[in-house]
C-alpha atoms as a PDB file:
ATOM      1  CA  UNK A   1       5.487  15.694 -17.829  1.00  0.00           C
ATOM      2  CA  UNK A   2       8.428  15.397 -15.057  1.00  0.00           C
ATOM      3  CA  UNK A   3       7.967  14.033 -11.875  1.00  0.00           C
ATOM      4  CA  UNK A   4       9.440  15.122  -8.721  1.00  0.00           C
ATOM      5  CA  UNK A   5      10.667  15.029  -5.299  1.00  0.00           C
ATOM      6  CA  UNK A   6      11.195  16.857  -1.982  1.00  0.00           C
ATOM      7  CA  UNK A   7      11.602  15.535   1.257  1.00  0.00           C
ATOM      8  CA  UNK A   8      11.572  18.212   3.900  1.00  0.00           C
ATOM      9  CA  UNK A   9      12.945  17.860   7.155  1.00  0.00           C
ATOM     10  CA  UNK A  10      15.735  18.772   9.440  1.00  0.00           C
ATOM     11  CA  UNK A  11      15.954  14.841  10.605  1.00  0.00           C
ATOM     12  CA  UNK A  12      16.890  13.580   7.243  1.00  0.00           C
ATOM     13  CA  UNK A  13      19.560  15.975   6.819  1.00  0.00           C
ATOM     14  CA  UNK A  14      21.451  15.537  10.540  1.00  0.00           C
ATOM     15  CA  UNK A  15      20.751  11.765   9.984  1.00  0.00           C
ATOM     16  CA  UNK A  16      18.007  11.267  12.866  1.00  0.00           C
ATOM     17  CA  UNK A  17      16.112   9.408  10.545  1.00  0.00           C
ATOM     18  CA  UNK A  18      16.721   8.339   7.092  1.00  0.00           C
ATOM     19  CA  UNK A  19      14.966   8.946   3.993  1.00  0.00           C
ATOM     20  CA  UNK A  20      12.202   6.244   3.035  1.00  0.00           C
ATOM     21  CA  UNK A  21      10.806   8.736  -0.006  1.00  0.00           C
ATOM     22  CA  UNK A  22      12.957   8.288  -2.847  1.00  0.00           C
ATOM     23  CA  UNK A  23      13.329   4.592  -2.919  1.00  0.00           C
ATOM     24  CA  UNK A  24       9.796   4.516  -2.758  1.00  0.00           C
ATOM     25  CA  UNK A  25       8.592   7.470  -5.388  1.00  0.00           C
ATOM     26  CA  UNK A  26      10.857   5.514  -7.359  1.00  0.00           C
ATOM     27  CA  UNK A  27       9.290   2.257  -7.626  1.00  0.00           C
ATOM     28  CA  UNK A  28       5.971   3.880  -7.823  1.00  0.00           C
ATOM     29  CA  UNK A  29       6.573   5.396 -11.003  1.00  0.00           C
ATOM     30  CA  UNK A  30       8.591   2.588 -12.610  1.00  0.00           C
ATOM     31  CA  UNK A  31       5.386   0.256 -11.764  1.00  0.00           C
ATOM     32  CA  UNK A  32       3.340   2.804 -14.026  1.00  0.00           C
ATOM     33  CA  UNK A  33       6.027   2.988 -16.624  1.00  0.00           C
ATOM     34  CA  UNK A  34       7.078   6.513 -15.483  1.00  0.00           C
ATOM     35  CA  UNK A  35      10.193   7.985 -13.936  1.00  0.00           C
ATOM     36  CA  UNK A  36      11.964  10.589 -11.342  1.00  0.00           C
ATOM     37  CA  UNK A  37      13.502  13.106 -12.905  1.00  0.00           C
ATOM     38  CA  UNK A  38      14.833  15.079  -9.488  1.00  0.00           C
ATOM     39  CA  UNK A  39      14.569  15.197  -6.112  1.00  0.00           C
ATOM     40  CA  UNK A  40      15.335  17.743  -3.496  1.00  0.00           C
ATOM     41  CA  UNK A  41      15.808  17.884   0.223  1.00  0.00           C
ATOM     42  CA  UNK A  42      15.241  20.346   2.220  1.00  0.00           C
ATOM     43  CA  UNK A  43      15.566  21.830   6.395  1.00  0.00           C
ATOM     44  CA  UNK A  44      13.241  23.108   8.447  1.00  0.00           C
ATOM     45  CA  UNK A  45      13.573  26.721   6.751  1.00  0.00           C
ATOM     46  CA  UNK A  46      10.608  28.519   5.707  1.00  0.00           C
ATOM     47  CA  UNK A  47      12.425  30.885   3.733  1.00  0.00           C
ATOM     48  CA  UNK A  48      14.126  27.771   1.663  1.00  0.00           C
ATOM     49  CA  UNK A  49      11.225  25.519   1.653  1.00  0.00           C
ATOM     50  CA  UNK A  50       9.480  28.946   0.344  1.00  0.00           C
ATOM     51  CA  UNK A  51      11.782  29.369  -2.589  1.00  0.00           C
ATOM     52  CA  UNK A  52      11.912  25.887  -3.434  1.00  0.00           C
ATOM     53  CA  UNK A  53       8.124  25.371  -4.017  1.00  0.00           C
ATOM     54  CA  UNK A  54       8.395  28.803  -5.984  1.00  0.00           C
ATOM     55  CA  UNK A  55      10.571  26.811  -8.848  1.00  0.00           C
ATOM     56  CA  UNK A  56       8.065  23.755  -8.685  1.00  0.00           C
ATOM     57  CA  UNK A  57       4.982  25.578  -8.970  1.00  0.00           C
ATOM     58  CA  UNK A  58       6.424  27.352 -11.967  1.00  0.00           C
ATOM     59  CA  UNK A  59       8.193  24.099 -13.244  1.00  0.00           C
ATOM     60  CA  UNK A  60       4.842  22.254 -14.583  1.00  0.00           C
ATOM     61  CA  UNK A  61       6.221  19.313 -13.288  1.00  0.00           C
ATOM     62  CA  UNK A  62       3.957  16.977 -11.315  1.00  0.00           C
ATOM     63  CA  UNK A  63       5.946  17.113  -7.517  1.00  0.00           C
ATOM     64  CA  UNK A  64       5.529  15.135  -4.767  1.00  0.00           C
ATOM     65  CA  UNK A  65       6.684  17.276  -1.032  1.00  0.00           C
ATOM     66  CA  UNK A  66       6.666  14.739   1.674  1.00  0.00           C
ATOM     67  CA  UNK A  67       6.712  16.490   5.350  1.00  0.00           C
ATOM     68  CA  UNK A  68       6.167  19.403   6.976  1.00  0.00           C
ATOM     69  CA  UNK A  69       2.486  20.064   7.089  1.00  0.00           C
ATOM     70  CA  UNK A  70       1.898  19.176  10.865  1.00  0.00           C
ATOM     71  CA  UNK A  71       0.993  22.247  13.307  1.00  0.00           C
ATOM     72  CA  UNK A  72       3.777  22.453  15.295  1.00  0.00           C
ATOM     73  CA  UNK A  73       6.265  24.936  15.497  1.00  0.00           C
ATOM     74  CA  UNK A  74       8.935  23.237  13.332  1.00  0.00           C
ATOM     75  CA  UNK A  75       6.492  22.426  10.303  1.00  0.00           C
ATOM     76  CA  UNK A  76       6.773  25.101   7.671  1.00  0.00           C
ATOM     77  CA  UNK A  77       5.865  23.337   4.651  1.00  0.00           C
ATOM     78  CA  UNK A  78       1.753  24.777   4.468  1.00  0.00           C
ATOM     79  CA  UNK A  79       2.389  28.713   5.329  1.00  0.00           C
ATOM     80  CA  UNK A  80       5.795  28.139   2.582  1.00  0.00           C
ATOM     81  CA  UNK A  81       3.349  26.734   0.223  1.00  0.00           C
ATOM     82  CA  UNK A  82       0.530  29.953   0.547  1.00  0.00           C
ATOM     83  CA  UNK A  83       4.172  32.300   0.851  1.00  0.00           C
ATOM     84  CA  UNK A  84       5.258  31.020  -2.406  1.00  0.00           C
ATOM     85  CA  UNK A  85       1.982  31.159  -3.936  1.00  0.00           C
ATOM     86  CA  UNK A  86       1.152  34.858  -2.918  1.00  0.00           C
ATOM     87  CA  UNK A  87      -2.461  33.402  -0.940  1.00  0.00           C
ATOM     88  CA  UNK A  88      -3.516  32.995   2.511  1.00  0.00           C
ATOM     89  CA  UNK A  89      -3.862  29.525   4.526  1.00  0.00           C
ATOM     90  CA  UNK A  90      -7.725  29.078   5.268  1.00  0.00           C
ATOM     91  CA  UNK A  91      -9.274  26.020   7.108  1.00  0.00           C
ATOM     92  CA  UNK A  92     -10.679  23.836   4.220  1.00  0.00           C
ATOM     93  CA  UNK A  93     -13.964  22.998   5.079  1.00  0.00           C
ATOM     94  CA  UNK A  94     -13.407  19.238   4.019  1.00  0.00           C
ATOM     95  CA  UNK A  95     -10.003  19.352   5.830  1.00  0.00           C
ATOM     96  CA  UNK A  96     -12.144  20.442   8.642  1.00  0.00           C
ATOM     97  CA  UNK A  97     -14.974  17.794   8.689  1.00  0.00           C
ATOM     98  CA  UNK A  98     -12.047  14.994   8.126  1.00  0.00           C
ATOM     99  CA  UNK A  99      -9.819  15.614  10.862  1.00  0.00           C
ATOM    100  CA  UNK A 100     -13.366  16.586  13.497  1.00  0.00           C
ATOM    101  CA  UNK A 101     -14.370  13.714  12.398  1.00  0.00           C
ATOM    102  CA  UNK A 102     -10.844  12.126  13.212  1.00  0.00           C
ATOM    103  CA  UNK A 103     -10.829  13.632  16.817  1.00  0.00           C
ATOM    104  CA  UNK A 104     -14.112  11.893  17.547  1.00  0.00           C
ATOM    105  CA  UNK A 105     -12.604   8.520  16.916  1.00  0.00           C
ATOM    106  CA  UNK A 106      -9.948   9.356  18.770  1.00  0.00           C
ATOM    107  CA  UNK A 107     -12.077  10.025  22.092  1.00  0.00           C
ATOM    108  CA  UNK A 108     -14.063   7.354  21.352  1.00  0.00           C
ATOM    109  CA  UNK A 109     -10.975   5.311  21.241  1.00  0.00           C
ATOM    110  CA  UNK A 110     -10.304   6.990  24.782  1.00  0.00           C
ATOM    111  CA  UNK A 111     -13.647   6.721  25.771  1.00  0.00           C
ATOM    112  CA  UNK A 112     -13.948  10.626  27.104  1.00  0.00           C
ATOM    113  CA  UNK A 113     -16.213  12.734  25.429  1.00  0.00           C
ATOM    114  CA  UNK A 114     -15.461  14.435  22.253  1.00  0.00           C
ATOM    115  CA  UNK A 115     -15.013  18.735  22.648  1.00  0.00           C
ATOM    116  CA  UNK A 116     -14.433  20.692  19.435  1.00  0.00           C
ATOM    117  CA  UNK A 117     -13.352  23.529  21.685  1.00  0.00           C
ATOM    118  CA  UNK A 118     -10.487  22.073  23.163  1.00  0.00           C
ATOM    119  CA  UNK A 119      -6.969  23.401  22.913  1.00  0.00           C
ATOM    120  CA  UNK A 120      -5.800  20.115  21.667  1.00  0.00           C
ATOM    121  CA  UNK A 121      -8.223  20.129  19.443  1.00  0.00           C
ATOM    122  CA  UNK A 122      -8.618  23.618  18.075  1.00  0.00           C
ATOM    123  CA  UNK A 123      -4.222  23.156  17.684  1.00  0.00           C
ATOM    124  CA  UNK A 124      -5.035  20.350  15.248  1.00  0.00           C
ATOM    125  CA  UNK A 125      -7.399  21.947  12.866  1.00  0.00           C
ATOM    126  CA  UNK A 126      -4.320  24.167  12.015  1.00  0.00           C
ATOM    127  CA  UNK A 127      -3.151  21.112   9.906  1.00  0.00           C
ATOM    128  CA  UNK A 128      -6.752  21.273   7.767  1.00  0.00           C
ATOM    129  CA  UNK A 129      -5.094  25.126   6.893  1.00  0.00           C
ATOM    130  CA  UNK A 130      -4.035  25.014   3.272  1.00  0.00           C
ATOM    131  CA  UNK A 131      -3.381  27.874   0.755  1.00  0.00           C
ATOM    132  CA  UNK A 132      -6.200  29.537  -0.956  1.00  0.00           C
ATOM    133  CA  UNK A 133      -7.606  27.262  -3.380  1.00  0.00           C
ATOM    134  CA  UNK A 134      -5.957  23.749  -2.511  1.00  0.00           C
ATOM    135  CA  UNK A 135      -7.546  20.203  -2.989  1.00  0.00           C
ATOM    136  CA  UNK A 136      -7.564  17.412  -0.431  1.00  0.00           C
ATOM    137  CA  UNK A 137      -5.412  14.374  -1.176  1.00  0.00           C
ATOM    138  CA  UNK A 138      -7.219  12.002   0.850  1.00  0.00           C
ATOM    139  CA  UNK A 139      -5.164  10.114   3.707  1.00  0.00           C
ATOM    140  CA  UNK A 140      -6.600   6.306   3.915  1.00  0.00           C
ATOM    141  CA  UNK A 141      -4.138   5.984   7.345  1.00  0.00           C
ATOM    142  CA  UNK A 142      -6.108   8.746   9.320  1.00  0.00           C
ATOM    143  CA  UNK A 143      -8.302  10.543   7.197  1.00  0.00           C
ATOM    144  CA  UNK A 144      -6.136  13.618   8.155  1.00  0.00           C
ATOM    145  CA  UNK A 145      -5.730  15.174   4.060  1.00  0.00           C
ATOM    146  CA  UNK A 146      -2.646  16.206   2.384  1.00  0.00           C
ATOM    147  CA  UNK A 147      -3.461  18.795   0.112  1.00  0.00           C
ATOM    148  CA  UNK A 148      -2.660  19.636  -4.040  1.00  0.00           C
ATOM    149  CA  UNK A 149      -2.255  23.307  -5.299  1.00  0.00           C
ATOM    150  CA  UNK A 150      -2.205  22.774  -9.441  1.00  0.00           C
ATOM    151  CA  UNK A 151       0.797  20.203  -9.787  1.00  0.00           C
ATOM    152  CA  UNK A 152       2.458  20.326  -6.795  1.00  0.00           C
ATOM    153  CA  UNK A 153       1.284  18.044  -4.045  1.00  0.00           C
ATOM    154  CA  UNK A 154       1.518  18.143  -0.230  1.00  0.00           C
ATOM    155  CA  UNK A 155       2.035  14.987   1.355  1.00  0.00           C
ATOM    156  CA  UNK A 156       3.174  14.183   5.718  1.00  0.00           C
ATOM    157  CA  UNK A 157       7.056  13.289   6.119  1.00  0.00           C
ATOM    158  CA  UNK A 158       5.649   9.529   7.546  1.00  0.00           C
ATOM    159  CA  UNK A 159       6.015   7.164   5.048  1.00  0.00           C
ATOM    160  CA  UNK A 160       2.836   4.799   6.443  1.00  0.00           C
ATOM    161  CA  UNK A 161       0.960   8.051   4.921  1.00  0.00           C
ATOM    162  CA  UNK A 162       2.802   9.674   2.266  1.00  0.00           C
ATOM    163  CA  UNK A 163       3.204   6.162   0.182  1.00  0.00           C
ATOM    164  CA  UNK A 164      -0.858   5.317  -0.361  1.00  0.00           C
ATOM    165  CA  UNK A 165      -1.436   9.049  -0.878  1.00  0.00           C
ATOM    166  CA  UNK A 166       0.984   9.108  -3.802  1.00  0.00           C
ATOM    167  CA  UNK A 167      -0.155   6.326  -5.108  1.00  0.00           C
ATOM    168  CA  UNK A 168      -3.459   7.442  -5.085  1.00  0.00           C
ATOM    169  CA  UNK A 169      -2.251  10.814  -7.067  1.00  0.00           C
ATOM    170  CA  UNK A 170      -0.031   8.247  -9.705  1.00  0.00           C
ATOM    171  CA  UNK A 171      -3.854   6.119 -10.323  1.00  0.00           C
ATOM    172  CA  UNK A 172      -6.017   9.060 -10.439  1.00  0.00           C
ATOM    173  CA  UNK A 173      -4.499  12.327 -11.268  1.00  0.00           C
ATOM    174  CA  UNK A 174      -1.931  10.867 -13.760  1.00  0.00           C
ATOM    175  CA  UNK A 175      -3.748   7.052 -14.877  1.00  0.00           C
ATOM    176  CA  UNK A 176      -3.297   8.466 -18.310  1.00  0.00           C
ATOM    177  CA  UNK A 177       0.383   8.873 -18.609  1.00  0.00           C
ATOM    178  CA  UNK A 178       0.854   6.055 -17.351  1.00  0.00           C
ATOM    179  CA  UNK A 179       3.448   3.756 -19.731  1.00  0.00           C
ATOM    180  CA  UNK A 180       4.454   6.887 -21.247  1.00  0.00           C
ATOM    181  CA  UNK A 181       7.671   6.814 -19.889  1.00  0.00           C
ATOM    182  CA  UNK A 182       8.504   3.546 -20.018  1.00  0.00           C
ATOM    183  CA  UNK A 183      12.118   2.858 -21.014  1.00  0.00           C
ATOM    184  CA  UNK A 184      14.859   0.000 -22.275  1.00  0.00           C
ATOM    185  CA  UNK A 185      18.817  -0.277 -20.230  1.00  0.00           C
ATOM    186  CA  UNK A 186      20.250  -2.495 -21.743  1.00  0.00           C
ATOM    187  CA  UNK A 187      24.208  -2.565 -21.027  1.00  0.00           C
ATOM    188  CA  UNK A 188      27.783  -4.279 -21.458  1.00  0.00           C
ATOM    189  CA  UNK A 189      30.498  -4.714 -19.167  1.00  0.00           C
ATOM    190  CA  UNK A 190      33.843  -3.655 -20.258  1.00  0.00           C
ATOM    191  CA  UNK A 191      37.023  -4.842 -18.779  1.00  0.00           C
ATOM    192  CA  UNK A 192      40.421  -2.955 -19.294  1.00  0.00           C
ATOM    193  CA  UNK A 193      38.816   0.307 -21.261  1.00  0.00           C
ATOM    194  CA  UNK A 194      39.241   3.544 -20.067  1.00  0.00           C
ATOM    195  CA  UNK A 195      36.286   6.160 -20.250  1.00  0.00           C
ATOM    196  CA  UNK A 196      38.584   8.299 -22.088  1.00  0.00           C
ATOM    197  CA  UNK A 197      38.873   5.654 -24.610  1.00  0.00           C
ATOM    198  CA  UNK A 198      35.418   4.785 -24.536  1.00  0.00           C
ATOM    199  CA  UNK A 199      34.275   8.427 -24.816  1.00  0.00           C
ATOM    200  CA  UNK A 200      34.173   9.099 -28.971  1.00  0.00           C
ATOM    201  CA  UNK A 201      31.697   6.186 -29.103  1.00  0.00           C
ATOM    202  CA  UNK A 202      29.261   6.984 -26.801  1.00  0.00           C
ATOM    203  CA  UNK A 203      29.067  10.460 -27.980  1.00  0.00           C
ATOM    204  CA  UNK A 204      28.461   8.750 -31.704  1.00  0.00           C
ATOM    205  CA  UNK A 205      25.702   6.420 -30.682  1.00  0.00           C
ATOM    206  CA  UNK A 206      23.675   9.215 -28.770  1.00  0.00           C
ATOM    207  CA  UNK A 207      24.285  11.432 -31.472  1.00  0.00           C
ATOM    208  CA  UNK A 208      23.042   8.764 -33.921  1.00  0.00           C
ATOM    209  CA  UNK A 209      20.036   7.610 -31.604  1.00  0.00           C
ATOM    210  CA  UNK A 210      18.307  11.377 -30.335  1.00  0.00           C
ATOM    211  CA  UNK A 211      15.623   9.328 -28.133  1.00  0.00           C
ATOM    212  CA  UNK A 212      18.609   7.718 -26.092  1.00  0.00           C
ATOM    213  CA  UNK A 213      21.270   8.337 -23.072  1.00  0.00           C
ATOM    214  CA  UNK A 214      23.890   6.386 -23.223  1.00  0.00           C
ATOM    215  CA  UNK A 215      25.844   6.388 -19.484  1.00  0.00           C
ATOM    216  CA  UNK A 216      29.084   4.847 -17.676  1.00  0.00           C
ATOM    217  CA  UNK A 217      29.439   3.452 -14.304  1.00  0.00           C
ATOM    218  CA  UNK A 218      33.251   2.761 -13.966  1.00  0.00           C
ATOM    219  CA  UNK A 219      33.928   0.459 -11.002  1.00  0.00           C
ATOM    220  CA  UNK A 220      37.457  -0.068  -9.455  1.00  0.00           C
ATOM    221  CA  UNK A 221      36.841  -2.860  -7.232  1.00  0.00           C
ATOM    222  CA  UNK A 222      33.503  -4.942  -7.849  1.00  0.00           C
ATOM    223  CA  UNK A 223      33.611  -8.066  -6.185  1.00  0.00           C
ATOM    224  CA  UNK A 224      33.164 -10.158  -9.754  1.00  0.00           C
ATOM    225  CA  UNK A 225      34.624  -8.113 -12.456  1.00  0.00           C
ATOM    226  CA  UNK A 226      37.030  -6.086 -10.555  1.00  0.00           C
ATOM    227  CA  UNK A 227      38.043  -2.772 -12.832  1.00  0.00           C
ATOM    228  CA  UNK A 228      35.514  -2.262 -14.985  1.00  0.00           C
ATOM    229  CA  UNK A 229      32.589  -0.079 -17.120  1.00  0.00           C
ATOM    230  CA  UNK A 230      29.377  -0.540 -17.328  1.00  0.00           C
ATOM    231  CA  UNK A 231      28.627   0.846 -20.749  1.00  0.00           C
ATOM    232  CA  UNK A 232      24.795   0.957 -21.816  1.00  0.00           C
ATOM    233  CA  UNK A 233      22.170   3.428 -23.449  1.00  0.00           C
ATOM    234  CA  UNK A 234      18.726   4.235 -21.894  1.00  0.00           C
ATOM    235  CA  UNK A 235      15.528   5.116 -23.917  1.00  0.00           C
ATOM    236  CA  UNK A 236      12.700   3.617 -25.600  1.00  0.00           C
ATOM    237  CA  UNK A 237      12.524  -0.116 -26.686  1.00  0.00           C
ATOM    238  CA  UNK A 238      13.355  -0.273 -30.010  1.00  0.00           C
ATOM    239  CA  UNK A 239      15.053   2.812 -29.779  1.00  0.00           C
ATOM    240  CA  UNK A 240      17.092   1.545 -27.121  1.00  0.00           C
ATOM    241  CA  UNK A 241      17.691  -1.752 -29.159  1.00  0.00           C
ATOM    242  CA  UNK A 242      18.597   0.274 -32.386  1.00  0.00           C
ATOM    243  CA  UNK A 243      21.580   2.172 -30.244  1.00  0.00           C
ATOM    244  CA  UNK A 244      22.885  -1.096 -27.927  1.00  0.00           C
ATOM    245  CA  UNK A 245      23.645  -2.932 -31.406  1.00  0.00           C
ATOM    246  CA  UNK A 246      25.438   0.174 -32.722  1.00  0.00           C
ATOM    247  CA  UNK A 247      27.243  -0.049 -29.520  1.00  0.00           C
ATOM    248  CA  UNK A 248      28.046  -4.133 -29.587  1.00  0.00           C
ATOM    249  CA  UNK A 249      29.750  -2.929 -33.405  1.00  0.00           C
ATOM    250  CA  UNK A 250      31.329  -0.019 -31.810  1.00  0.00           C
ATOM    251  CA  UNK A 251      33.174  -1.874 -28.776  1.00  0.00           C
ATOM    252  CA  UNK A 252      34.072  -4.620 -31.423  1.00  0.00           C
ATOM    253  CA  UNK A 253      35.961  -2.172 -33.552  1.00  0.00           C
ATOM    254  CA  UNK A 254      37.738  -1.329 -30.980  1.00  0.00           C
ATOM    255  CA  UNK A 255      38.785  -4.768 -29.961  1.00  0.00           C
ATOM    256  CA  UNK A 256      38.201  -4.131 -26.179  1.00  0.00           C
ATOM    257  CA  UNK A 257      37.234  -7.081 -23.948  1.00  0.00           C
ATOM    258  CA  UNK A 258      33.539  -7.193 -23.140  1.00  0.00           C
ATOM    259  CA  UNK A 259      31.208  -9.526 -21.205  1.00  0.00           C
ATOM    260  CA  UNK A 260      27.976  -9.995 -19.352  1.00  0.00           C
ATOM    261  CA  UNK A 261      24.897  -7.839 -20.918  1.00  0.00           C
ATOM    262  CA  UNK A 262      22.435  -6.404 -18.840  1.00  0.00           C
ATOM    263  CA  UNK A 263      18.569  -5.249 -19.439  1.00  0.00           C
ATOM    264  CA  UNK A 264      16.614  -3.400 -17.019  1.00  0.00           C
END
């Protein structure tokens, strides 16, 4: 199974605020031994919020959409989710008891009484509204849910929320994959190569090792090793091992300079 990403929000794009999401879905998943295989970000459109969920809910991919699902005006992400799906929104009845439950505390906090039947209050059980046959994805920061329709799950745009709640998701909904994506880098650095010259190797080794990627970073002005390549492969363990010795033998026939190695 992939995992995946979208961040939704017109204040990542314009630069208001920056993105806390991927950094963090990323060391999730490499604590578990799994791995992000794309990400997404999106505006404040239903339309393209809409289309994008379309392609993850028919993806299979397990996807993680962080923002959007407030009641306010700009958040689209719950009536995109029941658009995409062909459903209505309906107030889940758990949703409903959680955030109630989450407006008494916050009177008592106030100390005013607590009534259901204020404006303020009715306005906030449209964020309990989730498509037709979602799950809560409970949220330990204010009980207010998130919400999962199959493999695609609904998570709010702050990360003091979104970050337990998909961890919760990675050591519940997917404990059993986890280490099944665990992979080997292990890399040289090259000094006066060009890619192009480079090129007929790594197309050998991955051809000769299925399981593994092997990649480039060129570099024109690292602080250490000035010009350069990173040249590594990227797979499983031994597999991995099996294709970085192939490489050594491949960079020695070659008789290019190369240094430092690298695992990850």
């Amino acid at each position: 199974m992939n995992f995946g990403l979208i961040v939704i929000g017109d204040e990542i794009l314009s630069g208001k605020r920056q993105d806390r999401h991927l950094a963090k879905a990323i060391e999730l998943l490499a604590a578990r031994g799994l791995r992000l295989s794309w990400a997404r970000y999106l505006g404040d459109e239903r339309e393209q919020i809409a289309a994008a969920l379309r392609e993850a809910f028919r993806s299979g991919d397990a996807v993680f959409s962080c923002g959007g699902i407030g009641a306010t005006p700009d958040d689209h992400t719950r009536q995109a989710a029941a658009s995409a799906l062909g459903v209505p929104l309906e107030l889940h009845p758990e949703a409903r008891e959680l955030i109630t439950q989450r407006m008494r505390d916050m009177a008592a906090e106030k100390g005013v009484a607590f009534d259901p039947d204020s404006p303020d209050n009715r306005r906030r059980l449209h964020m309990g509204e989730f498509p037709r046959g979602a799950a809560i994805v409970p949220n330990p920061y204010n009980r207010i849910p998130g919400f999962s329709v199959g493999e695609v799950h609904f998570l709010p745009g702050f990360p003091v929320m979104a970050h337990p709640m998909m961890e919760w998701l990675l050591d519940t909904r997917y404990a059993a994959l986890q280490g099944t994506q665990r992979q080997r880098e292990r890399s040289f650095i090259v000094m006066g190569a060009l890619e192009a010259t480079l090129t007929p190797l790594m197309e050998a080794v991955e051809a000769a090792h299925v399981q593994v990627r092997v990649f480039s970073l060129p570099s024109v002005d690292h602080p250490q090793w000035g010009r350069h390549v990173e040249l590594g492969v990227k797979g499983p363990a031994a597999a991995a091992d099996a294709a970085f010795e192939d490489l050594r033998a491949g960079l020695a026939r070659l008789q290019v300079q190369f240094g430092p190695e690298m695992v990850r």
